[in-house]
Structure formats: C-alpha cells, structure tokens
C-alpha atoms as a PDB file:
ATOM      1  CA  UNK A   1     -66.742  11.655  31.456  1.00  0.00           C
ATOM      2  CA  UNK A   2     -65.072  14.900  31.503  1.00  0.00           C
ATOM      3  CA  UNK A   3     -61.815  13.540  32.728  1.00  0.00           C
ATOM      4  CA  UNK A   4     -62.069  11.083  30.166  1.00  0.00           C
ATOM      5  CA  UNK A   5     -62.819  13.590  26.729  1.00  0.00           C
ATOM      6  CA  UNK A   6     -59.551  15.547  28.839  1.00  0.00           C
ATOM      7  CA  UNK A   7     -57.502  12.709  28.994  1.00  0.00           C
ATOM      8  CA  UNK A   8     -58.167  12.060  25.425  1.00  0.00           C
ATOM      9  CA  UNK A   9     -57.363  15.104  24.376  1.00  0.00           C
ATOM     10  CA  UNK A  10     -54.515  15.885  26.365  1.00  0.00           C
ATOM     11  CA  UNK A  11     -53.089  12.658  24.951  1.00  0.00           C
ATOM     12  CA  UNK A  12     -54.060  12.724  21.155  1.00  0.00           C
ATOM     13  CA  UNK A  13     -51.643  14.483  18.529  1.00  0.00           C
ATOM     14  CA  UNK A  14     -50.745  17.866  19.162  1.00  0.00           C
ATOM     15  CA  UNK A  15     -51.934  20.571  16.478  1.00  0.00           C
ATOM     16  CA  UNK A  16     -50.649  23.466  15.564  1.00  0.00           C
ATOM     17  CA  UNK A  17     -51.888  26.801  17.076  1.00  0.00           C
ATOM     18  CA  UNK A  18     -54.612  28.325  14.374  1.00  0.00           C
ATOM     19  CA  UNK A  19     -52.719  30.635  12.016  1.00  0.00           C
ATOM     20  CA  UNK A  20     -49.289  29.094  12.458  1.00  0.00           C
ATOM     21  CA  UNK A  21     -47.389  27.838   9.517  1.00  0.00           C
ATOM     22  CA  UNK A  22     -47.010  23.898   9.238  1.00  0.00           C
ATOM     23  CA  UNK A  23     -43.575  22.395  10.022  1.00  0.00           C
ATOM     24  CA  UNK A  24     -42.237  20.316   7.310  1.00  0.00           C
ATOM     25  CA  UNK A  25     -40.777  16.923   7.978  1.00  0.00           C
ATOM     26  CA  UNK A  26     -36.971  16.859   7.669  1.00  0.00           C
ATOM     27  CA  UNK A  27     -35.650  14.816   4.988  1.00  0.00           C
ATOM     28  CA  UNK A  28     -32.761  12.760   6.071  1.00  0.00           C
ATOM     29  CA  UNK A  29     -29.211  13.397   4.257  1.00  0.00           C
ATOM     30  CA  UNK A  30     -28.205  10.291   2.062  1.00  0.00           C
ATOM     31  CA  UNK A  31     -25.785   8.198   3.578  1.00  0.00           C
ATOM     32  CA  UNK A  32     -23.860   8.700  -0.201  1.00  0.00           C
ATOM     33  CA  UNK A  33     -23.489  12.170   0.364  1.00  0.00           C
ATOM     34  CA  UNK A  34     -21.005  12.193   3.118  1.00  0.00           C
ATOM     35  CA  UNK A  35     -18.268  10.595   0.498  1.00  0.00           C
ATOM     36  CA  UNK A  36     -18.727  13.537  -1.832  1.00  0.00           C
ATOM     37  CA  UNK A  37     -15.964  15.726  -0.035  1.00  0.00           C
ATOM     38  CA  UNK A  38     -13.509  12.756  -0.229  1.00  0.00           C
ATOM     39  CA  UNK A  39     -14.607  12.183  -3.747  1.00  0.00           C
ATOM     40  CA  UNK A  40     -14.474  15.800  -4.660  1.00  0.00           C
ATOM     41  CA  UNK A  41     -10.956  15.931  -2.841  1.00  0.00           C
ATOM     42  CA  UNK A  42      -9.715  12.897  -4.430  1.00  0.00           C
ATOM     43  CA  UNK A  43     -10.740  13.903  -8.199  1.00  0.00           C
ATOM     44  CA  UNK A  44      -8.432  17.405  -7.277  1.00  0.00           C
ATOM     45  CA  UNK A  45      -5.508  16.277  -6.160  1.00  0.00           C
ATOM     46  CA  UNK A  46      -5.068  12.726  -7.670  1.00  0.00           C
ATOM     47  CA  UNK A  47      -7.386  12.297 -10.754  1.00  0.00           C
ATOM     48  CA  UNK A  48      -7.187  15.726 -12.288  1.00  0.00           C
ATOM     49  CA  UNK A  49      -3.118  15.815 -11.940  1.00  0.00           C
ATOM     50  CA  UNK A  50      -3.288  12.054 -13.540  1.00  0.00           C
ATOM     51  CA  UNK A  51      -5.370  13.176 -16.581  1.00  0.00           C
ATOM     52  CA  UNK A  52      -3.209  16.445 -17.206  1.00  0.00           C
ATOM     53  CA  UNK A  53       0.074  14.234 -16.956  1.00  0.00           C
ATOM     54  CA  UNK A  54      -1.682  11.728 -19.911  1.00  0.00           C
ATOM     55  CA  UNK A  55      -2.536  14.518 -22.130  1.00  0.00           C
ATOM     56  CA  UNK A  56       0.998  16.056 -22.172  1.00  0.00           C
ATOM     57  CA  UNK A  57       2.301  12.568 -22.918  1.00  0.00           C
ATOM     58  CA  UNK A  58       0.047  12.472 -26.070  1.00  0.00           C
ATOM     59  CA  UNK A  59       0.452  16.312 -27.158  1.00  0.00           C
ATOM     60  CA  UNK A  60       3.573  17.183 -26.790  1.00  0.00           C
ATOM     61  CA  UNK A  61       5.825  17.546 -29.478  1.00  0.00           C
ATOM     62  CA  UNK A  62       7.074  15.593 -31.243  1.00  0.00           C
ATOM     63  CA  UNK A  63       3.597  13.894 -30.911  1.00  0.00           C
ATOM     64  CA  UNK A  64       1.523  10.644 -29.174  1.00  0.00           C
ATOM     65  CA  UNK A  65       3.000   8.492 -31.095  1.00  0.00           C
ATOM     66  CA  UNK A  66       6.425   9.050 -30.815  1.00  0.00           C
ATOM     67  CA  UNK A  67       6.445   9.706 -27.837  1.00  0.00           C
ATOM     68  CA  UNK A  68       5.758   6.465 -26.809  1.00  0.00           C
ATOM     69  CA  UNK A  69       8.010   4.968 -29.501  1.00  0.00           C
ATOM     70  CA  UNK A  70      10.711   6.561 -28.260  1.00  0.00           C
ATOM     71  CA  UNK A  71      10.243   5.290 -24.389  1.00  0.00           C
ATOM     72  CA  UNK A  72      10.352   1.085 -26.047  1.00  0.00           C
ATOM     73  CA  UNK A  73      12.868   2.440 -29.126  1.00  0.00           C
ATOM     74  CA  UNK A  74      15.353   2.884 -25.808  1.00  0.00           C
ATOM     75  CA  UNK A  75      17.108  -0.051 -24.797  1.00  0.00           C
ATOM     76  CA  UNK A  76      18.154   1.868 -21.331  1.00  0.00           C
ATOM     77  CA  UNK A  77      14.743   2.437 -20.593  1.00  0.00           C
ATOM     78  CA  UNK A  78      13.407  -0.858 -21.708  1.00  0.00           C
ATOM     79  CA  UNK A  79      16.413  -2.409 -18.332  1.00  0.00           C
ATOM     80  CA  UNK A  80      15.650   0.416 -16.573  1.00  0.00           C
ATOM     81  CA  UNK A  81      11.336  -0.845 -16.382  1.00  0.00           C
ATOM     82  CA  UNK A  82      12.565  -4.113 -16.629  1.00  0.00           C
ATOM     83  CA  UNK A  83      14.686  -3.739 -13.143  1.00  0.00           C
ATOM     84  CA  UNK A  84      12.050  -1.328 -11.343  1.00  0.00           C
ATOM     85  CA  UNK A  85       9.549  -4.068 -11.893  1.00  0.00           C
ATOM     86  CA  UNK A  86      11.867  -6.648 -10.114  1.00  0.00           C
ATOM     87  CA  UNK A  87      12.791  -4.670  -7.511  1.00  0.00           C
ATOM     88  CA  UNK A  88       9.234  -4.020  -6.741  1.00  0.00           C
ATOM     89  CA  UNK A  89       8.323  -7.461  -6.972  1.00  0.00           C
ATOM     90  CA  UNK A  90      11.036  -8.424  -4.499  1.00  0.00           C
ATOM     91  CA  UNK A  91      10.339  -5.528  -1.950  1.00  0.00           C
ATOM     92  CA  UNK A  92       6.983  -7.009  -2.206  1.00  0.00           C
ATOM     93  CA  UNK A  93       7.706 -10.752  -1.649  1.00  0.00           C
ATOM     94  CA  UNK A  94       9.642 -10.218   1.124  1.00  0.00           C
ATOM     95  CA  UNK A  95       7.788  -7.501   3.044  1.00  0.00           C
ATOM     96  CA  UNK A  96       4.469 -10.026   2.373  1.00  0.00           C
ATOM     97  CA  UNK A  97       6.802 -12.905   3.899  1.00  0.00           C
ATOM     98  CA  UNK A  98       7.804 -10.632   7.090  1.00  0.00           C
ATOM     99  CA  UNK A  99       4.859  -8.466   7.330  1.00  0.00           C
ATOM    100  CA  UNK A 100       2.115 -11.734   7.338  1.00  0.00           C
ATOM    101  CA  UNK A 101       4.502 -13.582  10.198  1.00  0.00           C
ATOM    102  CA  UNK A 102       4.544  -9.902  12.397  1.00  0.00           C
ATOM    103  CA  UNK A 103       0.721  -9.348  11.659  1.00  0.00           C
ATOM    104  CA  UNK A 104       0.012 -13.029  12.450  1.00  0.00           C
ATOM    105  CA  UNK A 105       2.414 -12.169  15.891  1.00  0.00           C
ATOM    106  CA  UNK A 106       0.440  -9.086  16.835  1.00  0.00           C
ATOM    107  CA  UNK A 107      -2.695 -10.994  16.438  1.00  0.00           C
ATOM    108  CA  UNK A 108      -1.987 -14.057  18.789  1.00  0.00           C
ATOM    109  CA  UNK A 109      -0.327 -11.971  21.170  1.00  0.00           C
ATOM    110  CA  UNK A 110      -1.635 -10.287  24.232  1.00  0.00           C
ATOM    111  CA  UNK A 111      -3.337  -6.829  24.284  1.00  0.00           C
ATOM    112  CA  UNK A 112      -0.010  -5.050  25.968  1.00  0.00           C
ATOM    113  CA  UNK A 113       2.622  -7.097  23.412  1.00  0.00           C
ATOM    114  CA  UNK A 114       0.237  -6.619  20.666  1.00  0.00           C
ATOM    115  CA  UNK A 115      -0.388  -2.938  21.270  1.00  0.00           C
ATOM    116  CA  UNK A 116       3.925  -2.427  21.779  1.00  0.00           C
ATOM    117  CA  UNK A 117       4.364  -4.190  18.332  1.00  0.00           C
ATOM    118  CA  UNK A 118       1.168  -2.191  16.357  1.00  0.00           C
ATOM    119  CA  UNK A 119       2.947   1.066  17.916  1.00  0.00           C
ATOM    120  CA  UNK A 120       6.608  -0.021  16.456  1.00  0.00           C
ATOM    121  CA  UNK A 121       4.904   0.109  13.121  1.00  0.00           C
ATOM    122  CA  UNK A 122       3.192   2.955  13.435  1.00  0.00           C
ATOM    123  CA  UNK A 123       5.906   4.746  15.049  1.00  0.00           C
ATOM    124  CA  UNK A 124       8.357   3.959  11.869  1.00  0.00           C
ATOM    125  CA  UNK A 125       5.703   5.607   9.077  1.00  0.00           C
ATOM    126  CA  UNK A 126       6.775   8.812  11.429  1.00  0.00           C
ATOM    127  CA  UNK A 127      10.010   8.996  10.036  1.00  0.00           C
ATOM    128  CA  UNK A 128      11.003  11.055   7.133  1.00  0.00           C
ATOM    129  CA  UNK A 129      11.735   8.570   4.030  1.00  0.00           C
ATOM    130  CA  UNK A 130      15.144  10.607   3.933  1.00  0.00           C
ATOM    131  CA  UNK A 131      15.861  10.028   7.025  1.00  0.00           C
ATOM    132  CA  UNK A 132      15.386   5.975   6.632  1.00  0.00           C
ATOM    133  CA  UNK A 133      17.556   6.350   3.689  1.00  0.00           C
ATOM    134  CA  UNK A 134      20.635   7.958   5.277  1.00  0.00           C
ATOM    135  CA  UNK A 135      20.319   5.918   8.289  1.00  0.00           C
ATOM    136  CA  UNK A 136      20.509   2.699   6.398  1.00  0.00           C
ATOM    137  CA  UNK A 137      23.439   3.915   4.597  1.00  0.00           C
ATOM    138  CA  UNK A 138      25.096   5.192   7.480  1.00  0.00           C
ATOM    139  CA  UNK A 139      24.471   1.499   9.117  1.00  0.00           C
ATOM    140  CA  UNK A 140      25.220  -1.043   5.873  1.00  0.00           C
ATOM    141  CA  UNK A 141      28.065   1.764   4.248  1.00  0.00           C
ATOM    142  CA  UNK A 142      31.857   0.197   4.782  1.00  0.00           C
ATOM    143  CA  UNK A 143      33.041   0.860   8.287  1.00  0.00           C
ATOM    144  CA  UNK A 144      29.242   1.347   9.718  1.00  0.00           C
ATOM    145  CA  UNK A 145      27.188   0.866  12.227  1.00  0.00           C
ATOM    146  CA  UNK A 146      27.409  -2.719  11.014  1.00  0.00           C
ATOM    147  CA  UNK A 147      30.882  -3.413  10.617  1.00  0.00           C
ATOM    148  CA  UNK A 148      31.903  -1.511  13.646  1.00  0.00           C
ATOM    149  CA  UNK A 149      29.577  -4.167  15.538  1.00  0.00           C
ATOM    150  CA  UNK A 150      30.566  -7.362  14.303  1.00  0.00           C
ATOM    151  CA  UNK A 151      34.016  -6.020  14.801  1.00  0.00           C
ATOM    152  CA  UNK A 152      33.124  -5.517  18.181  1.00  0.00           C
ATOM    153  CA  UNK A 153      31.772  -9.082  19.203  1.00  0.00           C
ATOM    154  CA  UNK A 154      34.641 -10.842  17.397  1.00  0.00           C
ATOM    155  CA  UNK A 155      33.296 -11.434  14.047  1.00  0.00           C
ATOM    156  CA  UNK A 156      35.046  -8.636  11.712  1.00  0.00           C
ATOM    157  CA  UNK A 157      33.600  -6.770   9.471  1.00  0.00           C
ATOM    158  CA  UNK A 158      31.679  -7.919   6.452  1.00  0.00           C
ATOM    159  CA  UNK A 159      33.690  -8.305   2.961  1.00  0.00           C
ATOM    160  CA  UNK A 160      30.674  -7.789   1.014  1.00  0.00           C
ATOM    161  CA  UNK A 161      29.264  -4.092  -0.498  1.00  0.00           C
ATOM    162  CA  UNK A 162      25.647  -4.088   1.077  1.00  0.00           C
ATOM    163  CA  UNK A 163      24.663  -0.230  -0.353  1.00  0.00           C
ATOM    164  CA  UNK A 164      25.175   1.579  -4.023  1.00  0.00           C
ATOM    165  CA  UNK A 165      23.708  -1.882  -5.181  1.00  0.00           C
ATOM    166  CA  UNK A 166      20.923  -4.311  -5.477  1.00  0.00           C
ATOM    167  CA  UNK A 167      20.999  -5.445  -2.102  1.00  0.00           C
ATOM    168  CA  UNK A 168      20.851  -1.748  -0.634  1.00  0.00           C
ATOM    169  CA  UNK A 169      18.115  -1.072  -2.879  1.00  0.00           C
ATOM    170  CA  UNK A 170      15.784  -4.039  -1.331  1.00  0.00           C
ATOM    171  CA  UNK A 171      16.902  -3.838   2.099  1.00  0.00           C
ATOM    172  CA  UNK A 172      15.882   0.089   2.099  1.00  0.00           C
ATOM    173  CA  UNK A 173      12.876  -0.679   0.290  1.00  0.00           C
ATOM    174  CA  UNK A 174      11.532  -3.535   2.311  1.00  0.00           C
ATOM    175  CA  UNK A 175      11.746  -1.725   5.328  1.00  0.00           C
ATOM    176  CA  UNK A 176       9.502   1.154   4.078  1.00  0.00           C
ATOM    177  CA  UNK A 177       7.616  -1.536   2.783  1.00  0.00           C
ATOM    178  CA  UNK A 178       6.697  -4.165   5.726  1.00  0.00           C
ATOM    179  CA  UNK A 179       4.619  -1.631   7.954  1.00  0.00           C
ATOM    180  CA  UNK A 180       2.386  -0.632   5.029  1.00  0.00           C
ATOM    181  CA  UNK A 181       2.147  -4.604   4.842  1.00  0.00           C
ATOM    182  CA  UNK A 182       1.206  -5.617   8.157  1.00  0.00           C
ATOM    183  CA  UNK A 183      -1.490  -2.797   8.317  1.00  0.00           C
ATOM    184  CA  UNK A 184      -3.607  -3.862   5.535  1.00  0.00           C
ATOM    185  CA  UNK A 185      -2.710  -7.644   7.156  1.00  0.00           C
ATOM    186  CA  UNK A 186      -3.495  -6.810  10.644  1.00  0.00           C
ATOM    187  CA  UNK A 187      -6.704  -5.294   9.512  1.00  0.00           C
ATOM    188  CA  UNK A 188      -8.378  -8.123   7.856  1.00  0.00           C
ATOM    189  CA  UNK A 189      -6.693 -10.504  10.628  1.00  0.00           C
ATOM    190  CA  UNK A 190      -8.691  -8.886  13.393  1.00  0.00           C
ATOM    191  CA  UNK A 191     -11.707  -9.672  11.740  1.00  0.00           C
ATOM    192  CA  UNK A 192     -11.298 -13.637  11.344  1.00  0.00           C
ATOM    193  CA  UNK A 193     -13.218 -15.354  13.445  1.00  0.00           C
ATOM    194  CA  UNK A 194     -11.286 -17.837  16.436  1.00  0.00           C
ATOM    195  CA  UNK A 195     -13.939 -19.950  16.346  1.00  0.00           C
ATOM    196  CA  UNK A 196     -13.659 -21.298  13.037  1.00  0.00           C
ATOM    197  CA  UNK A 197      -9.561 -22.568  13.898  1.00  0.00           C
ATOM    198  CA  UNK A 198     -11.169 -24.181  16.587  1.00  0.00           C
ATOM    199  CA  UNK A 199     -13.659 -26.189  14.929  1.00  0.00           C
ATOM    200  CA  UNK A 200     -11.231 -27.549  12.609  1.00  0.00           C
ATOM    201  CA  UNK A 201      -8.866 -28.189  14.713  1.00  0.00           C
ATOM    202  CA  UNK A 202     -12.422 -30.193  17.125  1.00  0.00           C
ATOM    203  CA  UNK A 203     -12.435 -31.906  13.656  1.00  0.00           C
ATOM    204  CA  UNK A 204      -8.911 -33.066  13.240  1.00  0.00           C
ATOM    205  CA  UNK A 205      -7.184 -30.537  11.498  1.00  0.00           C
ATOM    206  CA  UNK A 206      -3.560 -30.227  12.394  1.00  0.00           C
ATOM    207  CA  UNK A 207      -1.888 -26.541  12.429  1.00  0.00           C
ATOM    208  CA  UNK A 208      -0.778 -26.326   9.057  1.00  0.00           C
ATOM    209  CA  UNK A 209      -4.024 -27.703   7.764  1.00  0.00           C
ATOM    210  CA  UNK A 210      -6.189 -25.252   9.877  1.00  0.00           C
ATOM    211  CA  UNK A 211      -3.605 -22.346   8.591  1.00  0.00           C
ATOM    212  CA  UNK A 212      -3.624 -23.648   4.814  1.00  0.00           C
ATOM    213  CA  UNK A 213      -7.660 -24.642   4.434  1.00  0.00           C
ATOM    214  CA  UNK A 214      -8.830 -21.931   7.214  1.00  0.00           C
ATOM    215  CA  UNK A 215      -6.843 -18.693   8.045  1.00  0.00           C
ATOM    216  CA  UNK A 216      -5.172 -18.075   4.785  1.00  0.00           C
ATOM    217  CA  UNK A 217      -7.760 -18.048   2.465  1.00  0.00           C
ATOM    218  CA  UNK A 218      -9.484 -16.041   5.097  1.00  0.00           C
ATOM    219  CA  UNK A 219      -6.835 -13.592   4.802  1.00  0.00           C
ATOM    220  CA  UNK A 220      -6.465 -13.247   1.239  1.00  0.00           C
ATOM    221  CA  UNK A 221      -8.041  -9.675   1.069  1.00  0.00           C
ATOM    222  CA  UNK A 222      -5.118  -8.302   3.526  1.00  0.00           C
ATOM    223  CA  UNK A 223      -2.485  -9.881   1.336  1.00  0.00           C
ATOM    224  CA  UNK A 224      -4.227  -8.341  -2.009  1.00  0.00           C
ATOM    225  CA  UNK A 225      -4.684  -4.918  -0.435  1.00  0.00           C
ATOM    226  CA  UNK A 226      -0.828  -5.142   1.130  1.00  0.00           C
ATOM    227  CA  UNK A 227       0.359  -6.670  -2.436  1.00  0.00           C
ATOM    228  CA  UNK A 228      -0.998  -4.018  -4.154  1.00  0.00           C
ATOM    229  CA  UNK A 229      -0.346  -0.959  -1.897  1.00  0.00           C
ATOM    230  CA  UNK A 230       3.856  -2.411  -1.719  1.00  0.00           C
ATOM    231  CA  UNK A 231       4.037  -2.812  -5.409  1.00  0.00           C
ATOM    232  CA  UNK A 232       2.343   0.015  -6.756  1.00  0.00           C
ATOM    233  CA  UNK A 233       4.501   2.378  -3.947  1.00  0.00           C
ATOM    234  CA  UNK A 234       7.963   0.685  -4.406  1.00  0.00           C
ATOM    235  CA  UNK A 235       7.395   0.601  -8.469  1.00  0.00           C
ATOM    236  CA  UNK A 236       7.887   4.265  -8.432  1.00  0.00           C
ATOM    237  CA  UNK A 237       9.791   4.953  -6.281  1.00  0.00           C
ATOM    238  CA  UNK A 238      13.437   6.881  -6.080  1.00  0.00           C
ATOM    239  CA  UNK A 239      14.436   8.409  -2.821  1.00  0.00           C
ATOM    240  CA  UNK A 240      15.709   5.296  -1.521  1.00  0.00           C
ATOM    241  CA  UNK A 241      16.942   4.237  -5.005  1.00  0.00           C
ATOM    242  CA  UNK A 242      18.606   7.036  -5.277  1.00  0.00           C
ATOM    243  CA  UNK A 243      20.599   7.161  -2.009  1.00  0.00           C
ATOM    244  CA  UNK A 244      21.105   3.340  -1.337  1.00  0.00           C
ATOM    245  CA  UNK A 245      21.574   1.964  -5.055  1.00  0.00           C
ATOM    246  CA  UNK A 246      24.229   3.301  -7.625  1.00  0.00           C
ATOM    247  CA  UNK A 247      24.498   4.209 -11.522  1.00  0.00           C
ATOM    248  CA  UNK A 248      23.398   0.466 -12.218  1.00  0.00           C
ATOM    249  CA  UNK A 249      20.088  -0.028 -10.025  1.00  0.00           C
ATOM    250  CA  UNK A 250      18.507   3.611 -11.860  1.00  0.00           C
ATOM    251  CA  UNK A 251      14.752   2.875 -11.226  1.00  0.00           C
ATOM    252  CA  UNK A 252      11.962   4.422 -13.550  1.00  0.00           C
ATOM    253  CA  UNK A 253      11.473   7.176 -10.730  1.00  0.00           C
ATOM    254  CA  UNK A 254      14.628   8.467 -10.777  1.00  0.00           C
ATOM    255  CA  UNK A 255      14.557   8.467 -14.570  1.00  0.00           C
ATOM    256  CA  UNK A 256      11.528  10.533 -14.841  1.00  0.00           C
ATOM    257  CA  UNK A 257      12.373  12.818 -11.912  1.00  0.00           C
ATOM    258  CA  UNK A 258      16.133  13.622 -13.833  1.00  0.00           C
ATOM    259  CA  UNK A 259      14.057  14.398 -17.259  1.00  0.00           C
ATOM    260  CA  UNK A 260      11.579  17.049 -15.469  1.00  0.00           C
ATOM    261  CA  UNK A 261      14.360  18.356 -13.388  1.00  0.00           C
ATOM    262  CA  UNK A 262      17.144  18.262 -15.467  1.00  0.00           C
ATOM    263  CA  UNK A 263      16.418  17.672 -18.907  1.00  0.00           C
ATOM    264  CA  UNK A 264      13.059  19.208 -19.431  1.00  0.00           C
ATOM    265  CA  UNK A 265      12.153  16.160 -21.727  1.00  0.00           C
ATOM    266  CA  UNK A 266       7.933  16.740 -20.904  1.00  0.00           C
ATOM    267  CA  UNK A 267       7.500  14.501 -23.801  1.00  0.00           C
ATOM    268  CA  UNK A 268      10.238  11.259 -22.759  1.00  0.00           C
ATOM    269  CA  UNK A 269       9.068  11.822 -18.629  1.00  0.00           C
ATOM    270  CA  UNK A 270       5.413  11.909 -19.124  1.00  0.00           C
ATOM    271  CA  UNK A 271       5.246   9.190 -21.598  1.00  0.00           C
ATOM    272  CA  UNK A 272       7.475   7.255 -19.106  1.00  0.00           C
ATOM    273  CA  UNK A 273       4.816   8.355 -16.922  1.00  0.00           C
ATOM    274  CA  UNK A 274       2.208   7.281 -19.017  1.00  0.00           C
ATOM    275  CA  UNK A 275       3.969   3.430 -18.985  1.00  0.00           C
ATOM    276  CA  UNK A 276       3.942   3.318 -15.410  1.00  0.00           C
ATOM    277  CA  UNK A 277       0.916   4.088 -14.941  1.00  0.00           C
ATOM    278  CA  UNK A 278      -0.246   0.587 -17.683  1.00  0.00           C
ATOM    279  CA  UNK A 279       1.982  -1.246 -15.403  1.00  0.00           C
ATOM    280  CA  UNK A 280       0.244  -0.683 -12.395  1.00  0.00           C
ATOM    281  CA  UNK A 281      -2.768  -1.216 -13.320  1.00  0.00           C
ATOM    282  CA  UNK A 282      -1.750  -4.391 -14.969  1.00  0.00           C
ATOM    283  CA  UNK A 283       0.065  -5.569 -11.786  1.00  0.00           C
ATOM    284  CA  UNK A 284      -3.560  -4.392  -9.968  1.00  0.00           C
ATOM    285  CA  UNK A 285      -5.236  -6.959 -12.922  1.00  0.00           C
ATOM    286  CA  UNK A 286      -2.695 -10.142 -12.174  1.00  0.00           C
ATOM    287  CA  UNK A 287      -2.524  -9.638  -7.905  1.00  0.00           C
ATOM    288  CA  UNK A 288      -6.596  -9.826  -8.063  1.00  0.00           C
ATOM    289  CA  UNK A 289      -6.440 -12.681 -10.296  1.00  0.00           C
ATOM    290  CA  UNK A 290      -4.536 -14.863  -9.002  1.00  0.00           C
ATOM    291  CA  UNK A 291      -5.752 -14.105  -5.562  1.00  0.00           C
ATOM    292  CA  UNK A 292      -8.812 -14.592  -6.479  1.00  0.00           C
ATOM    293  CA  UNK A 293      -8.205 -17.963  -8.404  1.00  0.00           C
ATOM    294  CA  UNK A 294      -6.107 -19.080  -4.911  1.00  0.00           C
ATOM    295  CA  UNK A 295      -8.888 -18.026  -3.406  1.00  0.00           C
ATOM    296  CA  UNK A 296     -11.516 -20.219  -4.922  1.00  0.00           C
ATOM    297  CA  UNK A 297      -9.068 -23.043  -4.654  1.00  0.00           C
ATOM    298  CA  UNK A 298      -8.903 -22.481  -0.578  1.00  0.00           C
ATOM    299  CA  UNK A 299     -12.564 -22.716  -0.535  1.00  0.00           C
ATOM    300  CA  UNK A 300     -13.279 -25.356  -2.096  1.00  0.00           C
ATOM    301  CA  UNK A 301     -10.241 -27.713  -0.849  1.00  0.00           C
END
C-alpha cells in the first residue's frame, strides 16, 4: 500500500516548492511576426523612396498637373515610352521562349547535368551588368570577337551592324533576362508532379497533348512570375541601353537618369517616373489576366 500511495505520488504532477513563485506558460510567437523585419525593411528602402518620388512629381513646380502634361505634350517622350515598352516586350518574349525550353532541360535532365546547367545560370547573375554590356559589345562591335571567328572558319565577317541599334539592345537585354526567367520557371517546374504526364500519356495522350492539356497550364505561375519579373526589370532599364543601343533606341531609363543627372528637371524625371510606374502596374494587370484566362481554358480543355 505504501509503495503504491509512493508510486502515485512520485508519478502525479509535480508542484511547486511552497513559497515559490508560479511559472507562467510561454506564449508562442505568431508565425506573422517573423515577416515584420522583411516588411519593415521593404517599406524603407522600396515603398518609402516610391512615395517620396510620387509626391515630387505632383509638387514640384510648375505643378501636378503640368507636370504630367508636359511628359504626353512631348512627342520624343511619347517614342521614347512607346519603344521602351517594345523592347521590353521583346526581351520578354524571347527570354520566356529560351528560358521555358532550358528550365524544361534542367528538369528532365539528370541530377549532375541538371545541377551544371542551374549553376551556369546562377553563375551569370555574378557578373557585373557592366561587365555583360562591354563584353557583348566587344563580341557583336565590327571586327569582334564575332567577326574575327567566322573569319576564321571560312565564313567572313558579318555585313550587318549588330550593336548601337535595336538588335544590340535585345540581344544584351535578353541575356540579362533568360536566367531571371528560368528561375521563377525552374521553381514551379520542380513542383509538378511526374505522375500526372504519365497518366495521360496511360490514357492516350500523345507528347504535345500531355505538354498542351497537362504541363503548361501547370506551369503557368512560373511563366507569370518570370513575365512579370523580365518586363518590369527590362522596362526600366538603361545600362545596357545605353552601351549597346545608340541616339535612336533612348529608353525611358536613360531619359530620366540624363534629367536628374544632367538637367536637374525633378519635375519632367519624376513625372516620367511617375508614368512608369502606371505602366508597370498595368503590364502586372494584363500578364495576370490573360494568364489567368489561358489558364482556365487549360483546365477545362
């Protein structure tokens, strides 16, 4: 009997000595809490620099209104939007085109050739934008790296300009642009299940069925977060711009950069501002609307 009451006590709950305090339970830390920092971060050094740069557009002299009349009074400027936003859309087409067939590469490949082809692209955002910029001209200029090798295999060298234009523009562009592309790709590619290519194909699905009704619908988030993340970079841009392209492919960056450098036009550069911010967030609207609507229409085919 004594063994048992013993045994029962021993076991039992234990209770704090006479006289000593009470321990409080520890309330656990929200799980929302840990994103504060990044929030807190985030509102400093993006959304507080943002709202400052909209409120000089709209106060200062001559005035909001003008301002803004004065970027769309501009013919120049009017090309000059006009001509970033197809640049950006071509960069974008093209390094969605390139980046979706390496991303879809990487992810059919082995773990060694996959791992060799995820390090190229990580390996390239390494390299100073300037640096990309000087090397492509030093490779597509007259008498480059280009010419001097298809001079050497027999071919000759090439009889068309391929920097100080257009072309130099998209070529520099797209290859800044491709490994931001295949990393929001290769992301959401991971995560597709095998299986489900395998049970259409069970059912009679041929390849570009199973790729058309299956995968790419599937992968419809990568290509919106790529779209977006392409666009919205190369819309701005002008380091590349400015050393591959020439007096006629002037993007909106470059513009903007020469008035708060140069100029000191705060009122023409942050109102410029000002309109490309609207047109990113309008190209944000249309990429998740008609991904969205293609979306639907995968799912239901």
């Amino acid at each position: 009997m004594a063994a048992t009451e013993t045994a029962g006590i021993t076991s039992g709950p234990e209770r704090a000595p006479t006289g000593a305090p009470a321990r409080r339970a520890r309330t656990p830390i929200p799980l929302a809490w840990l994103v504060v920092p990044a929030l807190v971060l985030i509102a400093l050094v993006f959304l507080y620099p943002t709202l400052r740069l909209l409120l000089r557009s709209i106060t200062t002299d001559p005035g909001f209104v003008d301002n803004y009349r004065g970027v769309f009074d501009d013919a120049s400027n009017l090309r000059i939007l006009g001509r970033s936003v197809l640049t950006a859309a071509v960069v974008t087409a093209i390094s969605l085109v390139v980046g979706y067939a390496y991303a879809y590469a990487a992810i059919t490949a082995g773990p060694r050739l996959r791992a060799i082809l995820l390090g190229i692209v990580g390996a390239s955002l390494f390299v100073s934008i300037v640096v990309r910029g000087y090397a492509w001209l030093a490779i597509l200029d007259r008498n480059g790296a280009l010419d001097a090798t298809l001079d050497w295999v027999g071919i000759g060298p090439l009889d068309v300009q391929l920097v100080r234009n257009f072309t130099g523009v998209v070529i520099g562009m797209v290859q800044y642009g491709i490994p931001l592309m295949v990393i929001a790709l290769f992301d959401v590619m991971r995560r597709i299940d095998p299986r489900l290519m395998r049970a259409s194909t069970m059912l009679g699905a041929g390849p570009v069925t199973t790729f058309r009704r299956v995968f790419w619908p599937l992968s419809l988030p990568g290509v919106i977060a790529g779209c977006l993340i392409v666009f919205i970079t190369t819309l701005g841009y002008y380091i590349l711009p400015s050393i591959l392209g020439g007096p006629a492919n002037t993007m909106i960056g470059e513009v903007i950069a020469t008035k708060l450098q140069t100029t000191l036009d705060w009122a023409g550069a942050t109102a410029l501002a000002g309109v490309l911010l609207l047109i990113s967030v309008i190209g944000f609207a249309l990429f998740l609307r008609i991904t969205r609507r293609y979306g639907e229409v995968g799912r239901n085919v």
